[in-house]
PDB file of N, CA and C in Angstrom:
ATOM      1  N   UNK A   1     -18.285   8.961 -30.766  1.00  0.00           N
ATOM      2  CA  UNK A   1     -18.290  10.252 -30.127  1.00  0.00           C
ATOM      3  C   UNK A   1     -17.817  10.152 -28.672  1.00  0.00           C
ATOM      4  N   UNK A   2     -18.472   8.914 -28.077  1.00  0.00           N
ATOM      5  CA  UNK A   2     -17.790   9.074 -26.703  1.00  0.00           C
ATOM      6  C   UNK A   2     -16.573   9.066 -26.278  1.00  0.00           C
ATOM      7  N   UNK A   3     -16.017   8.169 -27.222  1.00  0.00           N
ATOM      8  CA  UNK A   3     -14.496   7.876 -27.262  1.00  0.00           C
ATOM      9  C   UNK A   3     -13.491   8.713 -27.588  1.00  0.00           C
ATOM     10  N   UNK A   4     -13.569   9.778 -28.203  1.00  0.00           N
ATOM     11  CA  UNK A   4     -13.548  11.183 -28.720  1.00  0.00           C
ATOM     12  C   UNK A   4     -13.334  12.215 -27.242  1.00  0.00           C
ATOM     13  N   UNK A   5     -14.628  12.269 -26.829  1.00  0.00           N
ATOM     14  CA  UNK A   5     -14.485  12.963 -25.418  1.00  0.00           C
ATOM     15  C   UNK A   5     -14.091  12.371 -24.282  1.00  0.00           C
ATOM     16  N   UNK A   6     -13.953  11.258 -24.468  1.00  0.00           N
ATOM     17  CA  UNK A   6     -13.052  10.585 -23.179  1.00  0.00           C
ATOM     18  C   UNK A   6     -11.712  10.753 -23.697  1.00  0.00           C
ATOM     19  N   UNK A   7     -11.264  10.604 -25.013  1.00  0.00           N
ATOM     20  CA  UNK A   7      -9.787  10.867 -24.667  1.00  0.00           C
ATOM     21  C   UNK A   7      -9.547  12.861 -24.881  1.00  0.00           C
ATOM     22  N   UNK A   8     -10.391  13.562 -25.057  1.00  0.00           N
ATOM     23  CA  UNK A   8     -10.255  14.835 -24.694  1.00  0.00           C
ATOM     24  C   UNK A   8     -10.284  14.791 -23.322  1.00  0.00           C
ATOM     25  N   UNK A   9     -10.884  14.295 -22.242  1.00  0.00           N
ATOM     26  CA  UNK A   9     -10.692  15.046 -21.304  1.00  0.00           C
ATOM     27  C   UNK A   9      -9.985  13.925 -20.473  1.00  0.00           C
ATOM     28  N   UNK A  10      -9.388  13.016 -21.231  1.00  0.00           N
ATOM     29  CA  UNK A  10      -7.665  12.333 -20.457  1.00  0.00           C
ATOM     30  C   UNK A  10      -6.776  13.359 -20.475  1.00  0.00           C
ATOM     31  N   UNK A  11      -6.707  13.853 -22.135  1.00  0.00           N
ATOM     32  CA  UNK A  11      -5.939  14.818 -22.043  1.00  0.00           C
ATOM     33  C   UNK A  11      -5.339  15.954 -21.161  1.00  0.00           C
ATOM     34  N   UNK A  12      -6.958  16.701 -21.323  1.00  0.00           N
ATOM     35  CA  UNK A  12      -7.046  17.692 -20.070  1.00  0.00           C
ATOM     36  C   UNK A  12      -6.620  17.666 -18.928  1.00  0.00           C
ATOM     37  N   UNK A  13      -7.194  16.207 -18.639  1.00  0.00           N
ATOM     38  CA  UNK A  13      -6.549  16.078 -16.873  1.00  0.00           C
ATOM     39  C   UNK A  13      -4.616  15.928 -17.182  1.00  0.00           C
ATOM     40  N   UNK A  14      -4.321  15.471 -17.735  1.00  0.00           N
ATOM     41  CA  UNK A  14      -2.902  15.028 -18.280  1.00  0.00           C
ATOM     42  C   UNK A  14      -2.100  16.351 -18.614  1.00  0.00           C
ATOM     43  N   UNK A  15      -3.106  17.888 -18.822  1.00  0.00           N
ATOM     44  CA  UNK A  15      -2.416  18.990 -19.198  1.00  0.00           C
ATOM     45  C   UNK A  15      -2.641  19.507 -17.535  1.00  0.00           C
ATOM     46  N   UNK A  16      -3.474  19.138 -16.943  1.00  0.00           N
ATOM     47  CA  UNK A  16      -3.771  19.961 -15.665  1.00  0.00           C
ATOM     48  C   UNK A  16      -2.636  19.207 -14.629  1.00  0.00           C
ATOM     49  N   UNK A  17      -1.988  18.149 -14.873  1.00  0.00           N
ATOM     50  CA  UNK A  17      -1.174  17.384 -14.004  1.00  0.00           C
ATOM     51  C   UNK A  17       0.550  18.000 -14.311  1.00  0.00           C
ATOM     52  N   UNK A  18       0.873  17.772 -15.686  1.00  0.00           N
ATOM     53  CA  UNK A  18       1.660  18.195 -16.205  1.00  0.00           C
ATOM     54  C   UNK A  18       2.322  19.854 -16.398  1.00  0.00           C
ATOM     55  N   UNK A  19       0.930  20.356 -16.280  1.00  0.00           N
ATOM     56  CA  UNK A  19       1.628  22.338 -16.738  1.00  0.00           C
ATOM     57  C   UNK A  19       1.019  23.260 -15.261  1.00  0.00           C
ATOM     58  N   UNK A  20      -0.300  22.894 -14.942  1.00  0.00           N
ATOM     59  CA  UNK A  20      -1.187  23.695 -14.457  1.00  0.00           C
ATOM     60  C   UNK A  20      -0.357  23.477 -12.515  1.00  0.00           C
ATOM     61  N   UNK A  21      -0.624  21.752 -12.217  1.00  0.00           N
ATOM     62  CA  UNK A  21      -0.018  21.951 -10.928  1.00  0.00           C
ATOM     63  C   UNK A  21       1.375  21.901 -10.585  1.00  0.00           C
ATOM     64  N   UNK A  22       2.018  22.277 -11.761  1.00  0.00           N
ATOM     65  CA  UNK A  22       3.665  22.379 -11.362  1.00  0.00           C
ATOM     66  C   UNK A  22       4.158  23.765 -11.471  1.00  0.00           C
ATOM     67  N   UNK A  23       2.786  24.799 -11.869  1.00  0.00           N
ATOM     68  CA  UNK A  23       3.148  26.210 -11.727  1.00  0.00           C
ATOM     69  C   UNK A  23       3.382  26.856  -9.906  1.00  0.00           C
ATOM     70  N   UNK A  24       3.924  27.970  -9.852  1.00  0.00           N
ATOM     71  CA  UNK A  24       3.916  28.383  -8.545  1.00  0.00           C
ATOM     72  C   UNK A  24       2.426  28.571  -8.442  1.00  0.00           C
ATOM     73  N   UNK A  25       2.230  29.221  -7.183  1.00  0.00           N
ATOM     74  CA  UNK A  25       1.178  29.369  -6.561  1.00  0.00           C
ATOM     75  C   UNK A  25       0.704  30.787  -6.930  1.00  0.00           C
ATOM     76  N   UNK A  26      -0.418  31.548  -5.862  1.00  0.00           N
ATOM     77  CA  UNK A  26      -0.699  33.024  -6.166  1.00  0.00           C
ATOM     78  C   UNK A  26       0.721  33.799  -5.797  1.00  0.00           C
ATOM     79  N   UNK A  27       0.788  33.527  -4.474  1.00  0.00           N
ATOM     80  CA  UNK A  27       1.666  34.342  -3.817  1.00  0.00           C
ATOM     81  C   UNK A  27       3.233  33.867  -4.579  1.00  0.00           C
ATOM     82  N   UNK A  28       3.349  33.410  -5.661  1.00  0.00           N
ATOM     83  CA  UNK A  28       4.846  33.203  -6.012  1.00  0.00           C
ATOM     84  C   UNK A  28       5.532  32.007  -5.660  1.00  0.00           C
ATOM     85  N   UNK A  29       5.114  31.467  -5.001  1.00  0.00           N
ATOM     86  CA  UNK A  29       5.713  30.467  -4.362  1.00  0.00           C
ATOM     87  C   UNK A  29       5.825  28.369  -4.883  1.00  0.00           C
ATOM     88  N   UNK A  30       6.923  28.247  -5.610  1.00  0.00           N
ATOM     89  CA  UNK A  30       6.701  26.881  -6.460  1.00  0.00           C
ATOM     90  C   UNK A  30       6.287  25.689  -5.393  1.00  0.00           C
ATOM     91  N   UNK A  31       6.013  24.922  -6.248  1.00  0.00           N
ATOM     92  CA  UNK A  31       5.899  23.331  -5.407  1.00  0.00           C
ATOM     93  C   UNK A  31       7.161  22.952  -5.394  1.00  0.00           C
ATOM     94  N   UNK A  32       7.060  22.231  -4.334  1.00  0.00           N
ATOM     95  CA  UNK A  32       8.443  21.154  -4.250  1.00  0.00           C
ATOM     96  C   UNK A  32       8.745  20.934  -5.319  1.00  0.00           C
ATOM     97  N   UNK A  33      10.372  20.127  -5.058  1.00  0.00           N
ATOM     98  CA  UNK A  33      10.587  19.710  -5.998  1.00  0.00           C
ATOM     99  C   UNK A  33       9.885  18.020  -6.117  1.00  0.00           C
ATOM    100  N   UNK A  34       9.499  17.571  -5.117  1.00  0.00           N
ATOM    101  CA  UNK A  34       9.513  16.083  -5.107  1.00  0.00           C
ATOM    102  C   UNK A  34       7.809  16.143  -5.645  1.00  0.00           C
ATOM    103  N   UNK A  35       7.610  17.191  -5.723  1.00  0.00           N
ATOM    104  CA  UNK A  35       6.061  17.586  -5.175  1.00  0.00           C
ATOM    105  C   UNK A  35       5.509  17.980  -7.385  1.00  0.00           C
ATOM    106  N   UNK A  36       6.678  18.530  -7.671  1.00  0.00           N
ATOM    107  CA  UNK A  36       6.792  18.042  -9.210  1.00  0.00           C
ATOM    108  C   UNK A  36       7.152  16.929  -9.714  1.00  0.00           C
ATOM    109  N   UNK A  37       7.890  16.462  -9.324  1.00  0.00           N
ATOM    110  CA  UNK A  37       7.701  14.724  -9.806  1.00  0.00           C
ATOM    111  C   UNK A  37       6.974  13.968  -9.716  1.00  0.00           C
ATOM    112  N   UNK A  38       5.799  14.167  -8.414  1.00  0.00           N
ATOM    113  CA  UNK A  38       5.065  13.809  -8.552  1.00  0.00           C
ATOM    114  C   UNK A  38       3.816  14.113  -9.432  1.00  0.00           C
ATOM    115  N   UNK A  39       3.806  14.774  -9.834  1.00  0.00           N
ATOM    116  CA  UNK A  39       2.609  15.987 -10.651  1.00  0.00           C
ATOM    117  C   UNK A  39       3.136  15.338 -12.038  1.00  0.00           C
ATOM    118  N   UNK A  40       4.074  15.142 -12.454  1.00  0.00           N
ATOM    119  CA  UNK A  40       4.272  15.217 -13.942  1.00  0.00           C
ATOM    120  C   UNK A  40       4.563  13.493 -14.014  1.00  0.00           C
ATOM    121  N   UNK A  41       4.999  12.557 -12.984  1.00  0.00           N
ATOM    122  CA  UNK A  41       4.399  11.240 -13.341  1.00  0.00           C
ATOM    123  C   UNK A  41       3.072  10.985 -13.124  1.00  0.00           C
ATOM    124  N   UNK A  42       2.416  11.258 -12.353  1.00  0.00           N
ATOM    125  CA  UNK A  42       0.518  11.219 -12.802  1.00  0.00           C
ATOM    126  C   UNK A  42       0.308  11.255 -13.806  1.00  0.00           C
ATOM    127  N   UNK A  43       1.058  12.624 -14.810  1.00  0.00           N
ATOM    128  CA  UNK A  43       0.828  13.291 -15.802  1.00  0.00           C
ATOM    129  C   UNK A  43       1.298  12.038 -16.959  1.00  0.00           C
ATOM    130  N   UNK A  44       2.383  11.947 -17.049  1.00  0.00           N
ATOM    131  CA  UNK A  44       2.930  10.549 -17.777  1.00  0.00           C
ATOM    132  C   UNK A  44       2.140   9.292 -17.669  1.00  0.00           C
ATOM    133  N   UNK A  45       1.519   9.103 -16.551  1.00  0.00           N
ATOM    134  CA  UNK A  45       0.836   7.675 -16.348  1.00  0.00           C
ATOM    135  C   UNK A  45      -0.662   7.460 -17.303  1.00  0.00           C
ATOM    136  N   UNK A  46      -1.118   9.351 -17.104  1.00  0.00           N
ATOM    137  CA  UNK A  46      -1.979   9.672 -17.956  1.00  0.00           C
ATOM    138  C   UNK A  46      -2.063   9.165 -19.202  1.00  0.00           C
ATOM    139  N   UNK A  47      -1.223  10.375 -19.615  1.00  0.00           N
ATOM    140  CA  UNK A  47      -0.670  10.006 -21.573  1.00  0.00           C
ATOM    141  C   UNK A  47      -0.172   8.466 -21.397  1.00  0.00           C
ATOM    142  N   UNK A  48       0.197   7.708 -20.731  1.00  0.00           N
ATOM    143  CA  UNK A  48       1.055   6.109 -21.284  1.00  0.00           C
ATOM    144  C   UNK A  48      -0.661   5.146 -21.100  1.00  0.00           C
ATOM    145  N   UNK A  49      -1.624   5.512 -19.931  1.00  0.00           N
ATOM    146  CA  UNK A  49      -2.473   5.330 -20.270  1.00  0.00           C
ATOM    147  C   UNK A  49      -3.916   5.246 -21.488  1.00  0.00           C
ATOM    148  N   UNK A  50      -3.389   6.480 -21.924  1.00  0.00           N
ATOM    149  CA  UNK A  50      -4.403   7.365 -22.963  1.00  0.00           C
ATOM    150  C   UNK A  50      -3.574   6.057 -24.141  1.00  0.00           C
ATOM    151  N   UNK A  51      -2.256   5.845 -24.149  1.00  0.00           N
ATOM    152  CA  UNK A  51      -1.774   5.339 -25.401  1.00  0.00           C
ATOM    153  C   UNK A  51      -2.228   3.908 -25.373  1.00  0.00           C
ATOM    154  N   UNK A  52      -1.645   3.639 -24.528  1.00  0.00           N
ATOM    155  CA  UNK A  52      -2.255   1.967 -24.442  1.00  0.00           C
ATOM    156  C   UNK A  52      -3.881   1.831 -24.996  1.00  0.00           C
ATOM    157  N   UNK A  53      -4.322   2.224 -24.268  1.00  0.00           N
ATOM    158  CA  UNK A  53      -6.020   2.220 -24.312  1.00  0.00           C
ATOM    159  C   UNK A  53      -6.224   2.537 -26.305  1.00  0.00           C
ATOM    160  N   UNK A  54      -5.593   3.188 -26.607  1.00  0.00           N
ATOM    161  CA  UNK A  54      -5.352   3.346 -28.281  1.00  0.00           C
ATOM    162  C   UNK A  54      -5.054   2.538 -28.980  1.00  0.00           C
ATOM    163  N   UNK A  55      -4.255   1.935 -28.720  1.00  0.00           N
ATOM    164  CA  UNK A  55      -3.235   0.331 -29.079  1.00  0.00           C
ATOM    165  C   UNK A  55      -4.202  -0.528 -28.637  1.00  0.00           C
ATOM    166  N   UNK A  56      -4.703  -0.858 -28.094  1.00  0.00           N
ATOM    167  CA  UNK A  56      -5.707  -1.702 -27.256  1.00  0.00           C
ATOM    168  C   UNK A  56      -6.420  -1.873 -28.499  1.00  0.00           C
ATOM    169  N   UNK A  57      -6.602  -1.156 -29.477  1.00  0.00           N
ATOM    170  CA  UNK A  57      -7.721  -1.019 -30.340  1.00  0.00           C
ATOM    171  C   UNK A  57      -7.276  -2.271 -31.858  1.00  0.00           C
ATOM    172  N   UNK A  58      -6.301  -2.550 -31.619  1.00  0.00           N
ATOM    173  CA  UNK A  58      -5.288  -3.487 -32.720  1.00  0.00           C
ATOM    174  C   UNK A  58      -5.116  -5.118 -31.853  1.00  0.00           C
ATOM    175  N   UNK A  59      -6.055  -5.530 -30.896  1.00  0.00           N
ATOM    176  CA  UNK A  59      -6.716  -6.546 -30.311  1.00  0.00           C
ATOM    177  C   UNK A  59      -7.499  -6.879 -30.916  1.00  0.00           C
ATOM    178  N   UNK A  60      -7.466  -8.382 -30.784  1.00  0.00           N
ATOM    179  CA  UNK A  60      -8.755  -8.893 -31.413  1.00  0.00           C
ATOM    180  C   UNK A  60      -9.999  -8.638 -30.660  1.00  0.00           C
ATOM    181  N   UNK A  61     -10.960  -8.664 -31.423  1.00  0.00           N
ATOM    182  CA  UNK A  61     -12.385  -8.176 -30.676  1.00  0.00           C
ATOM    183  C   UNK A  61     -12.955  -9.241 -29.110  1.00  0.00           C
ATOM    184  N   UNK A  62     -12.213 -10.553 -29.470  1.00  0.00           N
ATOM    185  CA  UNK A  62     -12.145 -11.547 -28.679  1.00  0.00           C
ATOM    186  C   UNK A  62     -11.382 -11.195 -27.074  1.00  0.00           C
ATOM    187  N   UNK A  63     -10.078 -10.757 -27.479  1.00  0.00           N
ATOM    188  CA  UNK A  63      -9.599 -10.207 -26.377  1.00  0.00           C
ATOM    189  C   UNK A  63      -9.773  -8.818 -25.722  1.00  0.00           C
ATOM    190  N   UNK A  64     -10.398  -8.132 -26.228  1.00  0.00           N
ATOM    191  CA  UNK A  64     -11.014  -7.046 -26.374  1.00  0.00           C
ATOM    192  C   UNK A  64     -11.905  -7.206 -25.063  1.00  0.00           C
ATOM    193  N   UNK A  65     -12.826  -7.950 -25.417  1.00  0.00           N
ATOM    194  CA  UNK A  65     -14.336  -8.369 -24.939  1.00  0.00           C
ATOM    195  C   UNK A  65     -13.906  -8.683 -23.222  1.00  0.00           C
ATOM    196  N   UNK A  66     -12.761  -9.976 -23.277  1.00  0.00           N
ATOM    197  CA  UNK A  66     -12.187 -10.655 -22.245  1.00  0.00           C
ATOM    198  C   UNK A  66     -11.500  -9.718 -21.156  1.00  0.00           C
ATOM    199  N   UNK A  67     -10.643  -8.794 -21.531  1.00  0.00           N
ATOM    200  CA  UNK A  67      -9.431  -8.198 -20.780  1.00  0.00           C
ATOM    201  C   UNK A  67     -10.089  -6.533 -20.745  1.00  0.00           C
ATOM    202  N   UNK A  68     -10.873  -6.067 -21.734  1.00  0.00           N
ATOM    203  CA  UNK A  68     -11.295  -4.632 -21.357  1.00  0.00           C
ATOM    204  C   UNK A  68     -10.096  -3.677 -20.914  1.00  0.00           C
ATOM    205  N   UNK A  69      -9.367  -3.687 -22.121  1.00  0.00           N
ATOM    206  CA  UNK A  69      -8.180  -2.845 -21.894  1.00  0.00           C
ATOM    207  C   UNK A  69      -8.687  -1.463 -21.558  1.00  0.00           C
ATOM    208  N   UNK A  70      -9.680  -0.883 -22.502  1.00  0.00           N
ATOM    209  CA  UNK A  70      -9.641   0.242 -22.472  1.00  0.00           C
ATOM    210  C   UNK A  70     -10.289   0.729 -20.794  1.00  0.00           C
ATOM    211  N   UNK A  71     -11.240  -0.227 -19.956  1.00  0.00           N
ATOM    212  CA  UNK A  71     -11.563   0.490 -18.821  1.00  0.00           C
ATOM    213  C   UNK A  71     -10.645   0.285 -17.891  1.00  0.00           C
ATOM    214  N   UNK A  72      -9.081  -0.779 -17.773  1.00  0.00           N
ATOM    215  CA  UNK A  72      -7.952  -1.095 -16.862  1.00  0.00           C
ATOM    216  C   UNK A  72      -7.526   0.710 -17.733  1.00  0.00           C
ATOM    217  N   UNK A  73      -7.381   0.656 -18.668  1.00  0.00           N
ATOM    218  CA  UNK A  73      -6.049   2.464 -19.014  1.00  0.00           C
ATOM    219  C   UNK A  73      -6.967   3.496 -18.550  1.00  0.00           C
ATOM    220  N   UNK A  74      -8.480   3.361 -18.567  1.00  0.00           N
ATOM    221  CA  UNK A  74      -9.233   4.635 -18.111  1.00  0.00           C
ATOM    222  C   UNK A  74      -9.200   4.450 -16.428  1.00  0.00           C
ATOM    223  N   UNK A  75      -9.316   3.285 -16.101  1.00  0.00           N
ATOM    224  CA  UNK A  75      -9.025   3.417 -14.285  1.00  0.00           C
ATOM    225  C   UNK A  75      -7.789   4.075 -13.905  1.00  0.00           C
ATOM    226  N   UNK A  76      -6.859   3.751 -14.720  1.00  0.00           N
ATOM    227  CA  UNK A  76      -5.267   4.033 -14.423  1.00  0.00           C
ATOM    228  C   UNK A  76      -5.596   5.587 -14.122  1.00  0.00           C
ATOM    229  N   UNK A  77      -5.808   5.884 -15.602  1.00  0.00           N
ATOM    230  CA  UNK A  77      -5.727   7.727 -15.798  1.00  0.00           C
ATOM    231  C   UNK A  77      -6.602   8.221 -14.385  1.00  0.00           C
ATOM    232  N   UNK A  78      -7.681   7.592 -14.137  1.00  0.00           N
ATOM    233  CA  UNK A  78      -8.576   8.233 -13.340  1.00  0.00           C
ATOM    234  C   UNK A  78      -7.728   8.334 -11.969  1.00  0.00           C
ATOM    235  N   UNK A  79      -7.144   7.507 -11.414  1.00  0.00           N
ATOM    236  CA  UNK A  79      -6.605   7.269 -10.456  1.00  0.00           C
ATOM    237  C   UNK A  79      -5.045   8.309  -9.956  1.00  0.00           C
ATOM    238  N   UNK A  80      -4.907   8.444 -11.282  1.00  0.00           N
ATOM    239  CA  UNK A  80      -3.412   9.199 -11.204  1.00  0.00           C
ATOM    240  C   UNK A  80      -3.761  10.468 -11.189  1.00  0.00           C
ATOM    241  N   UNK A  81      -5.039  10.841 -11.959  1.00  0.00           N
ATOM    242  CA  UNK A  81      -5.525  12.128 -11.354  1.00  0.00           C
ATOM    243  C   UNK A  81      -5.507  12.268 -10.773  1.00  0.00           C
ATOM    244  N   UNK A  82      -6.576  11.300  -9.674  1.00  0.00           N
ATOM    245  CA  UNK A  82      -7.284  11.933  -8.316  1.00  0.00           C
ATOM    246  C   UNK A  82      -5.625  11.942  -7.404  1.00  0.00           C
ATOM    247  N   UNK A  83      -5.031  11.305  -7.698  1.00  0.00           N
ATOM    248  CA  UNK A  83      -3.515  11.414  -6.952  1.00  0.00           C
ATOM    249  C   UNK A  83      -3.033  12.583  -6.730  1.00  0.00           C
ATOM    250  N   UNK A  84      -3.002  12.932  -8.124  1.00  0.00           N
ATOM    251  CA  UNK A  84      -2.598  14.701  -8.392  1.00  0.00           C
ATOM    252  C   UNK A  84      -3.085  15.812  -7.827  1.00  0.00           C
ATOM    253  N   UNK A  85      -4.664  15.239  -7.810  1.00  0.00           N
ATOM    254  CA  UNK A  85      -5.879  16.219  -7.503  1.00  0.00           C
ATOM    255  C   UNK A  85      -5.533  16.434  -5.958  1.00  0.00           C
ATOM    256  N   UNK A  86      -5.636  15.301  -5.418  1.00  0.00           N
ATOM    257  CA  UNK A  86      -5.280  15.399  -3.508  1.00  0.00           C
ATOM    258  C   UNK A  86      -4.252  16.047  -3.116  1.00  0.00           C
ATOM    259  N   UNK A  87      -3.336  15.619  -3.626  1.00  0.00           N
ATOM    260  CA  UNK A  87      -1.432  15.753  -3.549  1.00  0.00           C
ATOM    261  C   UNK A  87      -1.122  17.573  -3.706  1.00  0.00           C
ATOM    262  N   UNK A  88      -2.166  17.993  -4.515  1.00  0.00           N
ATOM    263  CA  UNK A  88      -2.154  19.598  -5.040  1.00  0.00           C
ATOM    264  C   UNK A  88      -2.887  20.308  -4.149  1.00  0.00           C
ATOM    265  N   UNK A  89      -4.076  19.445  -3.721  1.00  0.00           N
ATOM    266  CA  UNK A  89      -5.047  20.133  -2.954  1.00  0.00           C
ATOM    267  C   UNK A  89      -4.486  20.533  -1.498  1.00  0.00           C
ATOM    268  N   UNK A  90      -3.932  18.830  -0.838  1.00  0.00           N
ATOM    269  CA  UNK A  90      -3.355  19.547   0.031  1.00  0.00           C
ATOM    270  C   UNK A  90      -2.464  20.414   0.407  1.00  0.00           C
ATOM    271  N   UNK A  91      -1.618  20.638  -1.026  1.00  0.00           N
ATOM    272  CA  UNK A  91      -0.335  21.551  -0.758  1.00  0.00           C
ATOM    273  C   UNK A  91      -0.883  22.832  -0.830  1.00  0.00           C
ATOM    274  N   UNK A  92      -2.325  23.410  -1.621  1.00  0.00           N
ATOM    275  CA  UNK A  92      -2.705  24.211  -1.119  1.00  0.00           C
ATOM    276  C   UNK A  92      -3.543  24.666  -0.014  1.00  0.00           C
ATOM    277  N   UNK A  93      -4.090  23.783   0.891  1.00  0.00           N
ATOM    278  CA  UNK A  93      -4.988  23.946   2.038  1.00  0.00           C
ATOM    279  C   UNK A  93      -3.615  24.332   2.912  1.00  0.00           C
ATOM    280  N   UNK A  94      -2.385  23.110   3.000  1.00  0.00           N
ATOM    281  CA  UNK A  94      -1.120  23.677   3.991  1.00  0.00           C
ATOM    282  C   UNK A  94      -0.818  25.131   3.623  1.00  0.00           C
ATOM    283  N   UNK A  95      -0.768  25.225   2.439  1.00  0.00           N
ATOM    284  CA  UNK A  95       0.029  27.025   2.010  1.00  0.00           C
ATOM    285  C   UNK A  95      -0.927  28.086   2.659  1.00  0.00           C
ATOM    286  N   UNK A  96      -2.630  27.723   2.267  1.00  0.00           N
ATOM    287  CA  UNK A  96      -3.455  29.176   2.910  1.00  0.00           C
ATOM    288  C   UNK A  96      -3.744  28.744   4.409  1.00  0.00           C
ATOM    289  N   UNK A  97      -2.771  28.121   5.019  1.00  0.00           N
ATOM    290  CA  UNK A  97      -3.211  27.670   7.021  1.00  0.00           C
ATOM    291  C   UNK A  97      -2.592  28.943   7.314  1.00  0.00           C
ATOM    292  N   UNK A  98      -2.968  29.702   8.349  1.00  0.00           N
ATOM    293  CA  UNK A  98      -1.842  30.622   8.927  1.00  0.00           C
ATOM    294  C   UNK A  98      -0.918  30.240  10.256  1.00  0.00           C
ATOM    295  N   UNK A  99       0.670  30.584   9.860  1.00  0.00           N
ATOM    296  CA  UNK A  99       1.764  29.854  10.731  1.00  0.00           C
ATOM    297  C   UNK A  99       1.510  30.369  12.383  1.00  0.00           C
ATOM    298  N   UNK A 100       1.431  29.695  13.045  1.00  0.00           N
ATOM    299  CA  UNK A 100       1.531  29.938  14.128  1.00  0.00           C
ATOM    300  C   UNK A 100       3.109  29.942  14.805  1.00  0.00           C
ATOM    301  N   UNK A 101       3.968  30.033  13.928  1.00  0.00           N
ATOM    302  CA  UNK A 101       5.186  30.659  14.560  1.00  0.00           C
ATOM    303  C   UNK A 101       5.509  31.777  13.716  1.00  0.00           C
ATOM    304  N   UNK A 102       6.145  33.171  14.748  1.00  0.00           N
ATOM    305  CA  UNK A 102       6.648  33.898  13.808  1.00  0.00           C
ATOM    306  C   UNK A 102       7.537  33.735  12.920  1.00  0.00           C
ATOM    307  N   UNK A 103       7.585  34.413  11.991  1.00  0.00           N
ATOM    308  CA  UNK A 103       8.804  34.276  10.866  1.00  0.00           C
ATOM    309  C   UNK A 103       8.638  32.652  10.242  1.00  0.00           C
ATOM    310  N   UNK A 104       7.610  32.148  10.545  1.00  0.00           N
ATOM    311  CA  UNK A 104       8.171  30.607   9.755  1.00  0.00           C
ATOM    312  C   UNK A 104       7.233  31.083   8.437  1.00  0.00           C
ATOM    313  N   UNK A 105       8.265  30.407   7.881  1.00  0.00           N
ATOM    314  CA  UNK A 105       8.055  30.190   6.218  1.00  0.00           C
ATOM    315  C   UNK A 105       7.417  28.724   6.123  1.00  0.00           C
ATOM    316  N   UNK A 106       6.060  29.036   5.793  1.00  0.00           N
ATOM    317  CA  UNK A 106       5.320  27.433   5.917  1.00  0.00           C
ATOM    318  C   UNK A 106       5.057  26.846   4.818  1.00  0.00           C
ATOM    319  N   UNK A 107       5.639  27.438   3.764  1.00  0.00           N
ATOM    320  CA  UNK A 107       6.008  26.535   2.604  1.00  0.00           C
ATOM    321  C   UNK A 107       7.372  25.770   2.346  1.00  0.00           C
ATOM    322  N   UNK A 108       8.078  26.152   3.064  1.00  0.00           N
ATOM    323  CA  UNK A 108       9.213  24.890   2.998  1.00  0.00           C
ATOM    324  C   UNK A 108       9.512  24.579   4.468  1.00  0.00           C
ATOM    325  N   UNK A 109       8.907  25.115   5.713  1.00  0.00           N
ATOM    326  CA  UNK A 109       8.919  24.044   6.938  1.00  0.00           C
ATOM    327  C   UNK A 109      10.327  24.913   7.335  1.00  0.00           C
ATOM    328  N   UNK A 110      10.829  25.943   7.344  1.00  0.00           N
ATOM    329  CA  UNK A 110      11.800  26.181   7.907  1.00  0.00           C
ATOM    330  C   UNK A 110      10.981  27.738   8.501  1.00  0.00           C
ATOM    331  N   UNK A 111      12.272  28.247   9.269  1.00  0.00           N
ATOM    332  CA  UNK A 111      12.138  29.404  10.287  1.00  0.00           C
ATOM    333  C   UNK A 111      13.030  30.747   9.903  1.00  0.00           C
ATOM    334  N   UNK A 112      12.321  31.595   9.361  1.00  0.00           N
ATOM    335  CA  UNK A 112      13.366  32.791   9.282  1.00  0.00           C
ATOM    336  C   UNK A 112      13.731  33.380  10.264  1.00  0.00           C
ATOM    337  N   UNK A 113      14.530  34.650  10.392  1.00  0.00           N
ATOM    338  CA  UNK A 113      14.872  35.274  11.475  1.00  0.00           C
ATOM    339  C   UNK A 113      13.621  36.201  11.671  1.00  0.00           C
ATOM    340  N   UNK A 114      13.490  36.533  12.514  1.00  0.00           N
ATOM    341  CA  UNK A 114      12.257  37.666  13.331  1.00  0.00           C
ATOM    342  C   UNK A 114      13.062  38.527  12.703  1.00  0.00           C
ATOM    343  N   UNK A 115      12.030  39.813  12.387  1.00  0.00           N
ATOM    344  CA  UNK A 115      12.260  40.940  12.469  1.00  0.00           C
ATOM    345  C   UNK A 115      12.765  41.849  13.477  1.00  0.00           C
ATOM    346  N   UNK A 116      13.845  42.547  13.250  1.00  0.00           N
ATOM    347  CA  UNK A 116      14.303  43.352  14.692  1.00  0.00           C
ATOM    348  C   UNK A 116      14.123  44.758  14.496  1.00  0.00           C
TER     349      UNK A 116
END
């Protein structure tokens, strides 16, 4: 059973890396682009994690015991989350700051024209 809900909620995190933080934001506004590549290799490191740790299971019980594949692929996943998790978080703490220059557009770091 546990093994069951640990790879359900690899998954999850692996759907939340992959679909959830590569959507735009409230206000419309997408992530980077570099800012999706990063989101969807977490997401990959996830699932290549989740697989291994599966395969892991066609080890002998000997090496099994020795090398503990499955908690090296569950550190991985965990890690590439929290990557995702930060990497997202801060892009939204920067998006809701308010710009202290007029007209700047503080989601891509550039300056529009003022209003005349």
């Amino acid at each position: 059973m546990h093994q069951v809900a640990a790879g359900a909620l690899f998954l999850l995190l692996a759907v939340f890396c992959l679909f959830l933080f590569t959507r735009p934001d409230r206000a419309g506004v997408p992530p980077f682009p570099s800012a999706v590549r990063f989101y969807r290799l977490c997401g990959g490191l996830i699932l290549v994690a989740i697989a291994l740790a599966l395969a892991s299971t066609l080890l002998s019980a000997e090496v099994r015991h020795t090398l503990r594949p499955v908690l090296w692929c569950e550190t991985v996943a965990v890690f590439a989350f929290g990557a995702a998790w930060v990497a997202k978080s801060d892009a939204l703490f920067r998006a809701a700051q308010p710009s202290d220059e007029p007209g700047a557009d503080r989601d891509r770091g550039t300056v529009s024209p003022a209003p005349s």
